[in-house]
Protein backbone atom coordinates (compact mmCIF):
# COMPACT_ATOMS: atom_id res chain seq x y z
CA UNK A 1 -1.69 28.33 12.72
CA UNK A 2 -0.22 24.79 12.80
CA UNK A 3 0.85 22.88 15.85
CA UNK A 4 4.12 21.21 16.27
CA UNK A 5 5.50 19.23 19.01
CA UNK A 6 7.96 16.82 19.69
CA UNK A 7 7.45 14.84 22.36
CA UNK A 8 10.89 12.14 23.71
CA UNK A 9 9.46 8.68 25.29
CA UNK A 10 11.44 5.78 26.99
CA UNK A 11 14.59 7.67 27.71
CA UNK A 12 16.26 8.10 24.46
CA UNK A 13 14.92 4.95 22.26
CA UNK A 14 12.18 6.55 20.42
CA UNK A 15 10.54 10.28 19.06
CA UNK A 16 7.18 11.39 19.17
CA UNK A 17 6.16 13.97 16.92
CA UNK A 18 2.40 15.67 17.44
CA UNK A 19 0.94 17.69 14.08
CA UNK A 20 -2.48 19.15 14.27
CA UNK A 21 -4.14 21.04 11.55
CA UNK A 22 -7.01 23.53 12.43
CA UNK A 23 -7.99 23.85 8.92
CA UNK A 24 -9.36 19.92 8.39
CA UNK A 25 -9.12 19.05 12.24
CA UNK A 26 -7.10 16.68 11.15
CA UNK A 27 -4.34 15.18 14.04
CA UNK A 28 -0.91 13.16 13.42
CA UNK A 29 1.18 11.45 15.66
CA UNK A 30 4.27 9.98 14.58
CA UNK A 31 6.30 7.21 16.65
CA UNK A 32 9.39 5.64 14.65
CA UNK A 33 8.48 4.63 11.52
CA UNK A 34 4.58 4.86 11.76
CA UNK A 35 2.10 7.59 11.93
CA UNK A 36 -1.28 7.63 13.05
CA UNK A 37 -4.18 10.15 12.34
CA UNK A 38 -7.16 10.84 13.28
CA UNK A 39 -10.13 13.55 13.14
CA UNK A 40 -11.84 14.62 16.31
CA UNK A 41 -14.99 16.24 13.52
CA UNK A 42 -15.80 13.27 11.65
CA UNK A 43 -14.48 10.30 13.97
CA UNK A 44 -11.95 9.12 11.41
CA UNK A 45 -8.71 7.57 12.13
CA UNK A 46 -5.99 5.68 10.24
CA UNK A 47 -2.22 4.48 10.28
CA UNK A 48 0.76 4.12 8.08
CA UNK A 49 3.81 2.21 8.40
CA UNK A 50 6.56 2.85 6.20
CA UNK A 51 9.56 -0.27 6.20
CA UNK A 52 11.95 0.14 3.38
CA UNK A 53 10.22 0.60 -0.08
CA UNK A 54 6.95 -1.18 1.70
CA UNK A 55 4.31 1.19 2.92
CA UNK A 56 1.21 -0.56 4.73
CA UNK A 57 -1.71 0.34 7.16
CA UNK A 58 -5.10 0.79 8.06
CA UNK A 59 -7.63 3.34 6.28
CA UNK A 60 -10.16 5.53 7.50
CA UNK A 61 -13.11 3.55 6.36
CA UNK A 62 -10.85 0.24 7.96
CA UNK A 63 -9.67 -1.48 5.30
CA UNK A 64 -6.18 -2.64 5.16
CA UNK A 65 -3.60 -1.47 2.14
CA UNK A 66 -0.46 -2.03 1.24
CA UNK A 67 1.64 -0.31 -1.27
CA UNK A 68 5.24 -1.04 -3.30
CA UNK A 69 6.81 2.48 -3.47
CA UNK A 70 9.27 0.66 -6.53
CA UNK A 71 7.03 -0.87 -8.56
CA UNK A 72 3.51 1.54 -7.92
CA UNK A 73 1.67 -1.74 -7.27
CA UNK A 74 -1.11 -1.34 -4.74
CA UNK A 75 -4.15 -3.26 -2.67
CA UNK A 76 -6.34 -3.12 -0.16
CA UNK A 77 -8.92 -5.10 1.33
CA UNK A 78 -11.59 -4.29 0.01
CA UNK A 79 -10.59 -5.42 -3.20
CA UNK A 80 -9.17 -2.13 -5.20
CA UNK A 81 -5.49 -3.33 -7.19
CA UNK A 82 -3.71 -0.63 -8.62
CA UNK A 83 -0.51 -1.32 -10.93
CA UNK A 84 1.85 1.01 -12.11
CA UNK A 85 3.05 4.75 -11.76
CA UNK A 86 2.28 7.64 -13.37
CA UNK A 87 0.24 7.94 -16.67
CA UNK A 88 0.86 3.59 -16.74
CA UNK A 89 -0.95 3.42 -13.54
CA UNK A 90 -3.80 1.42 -13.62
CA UNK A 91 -6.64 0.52 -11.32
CA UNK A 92 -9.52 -1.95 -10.81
């Protein structure tokens, strides 16, 4: 059984959705154009921001990332670069 709720904040500027899934514990929220996760059975959490063909945010193990949803092109901070789509894409 999954969870959905919707959830309106400030009037009528911004929407709130709530997803939980019993199956990995795994809990979303989404406000605008960013969603942010997190697992009560591990202690996990992470974010994702999505602004045009930009996607960016923070990982579970903290590292920041940002991907190019055009070009397939790829980083985070810890140092991984990933170039490319499909069977072209290539990472180091």
């Amino acid at each position: 059984m999954k969870l959905m709720i919707a959830v309106l904040l400030f009037g009528s500027t911004a929407m709130a959705q709530y997803h939980y899934d019993p199956q990995t514990g795994n809990s979303y929220s989404k406000i605008g154009n960013t969603v942010y996760g997190n697992n009560a059975r591990t202690g996990s959490s992470w974010s994702q921001t999505t602004n045009g063909n930009q996607s960016y945010g923070r990982d579970a193990d903290g590292n920041t990332w940002n991907y190019d949803h055009s070009s397939g092109n790829y980083w985070n901070s810890n140092g991984r670069r990933c170039y490319g789509k499909g069977q072209f894409r290539q990472c180091y």
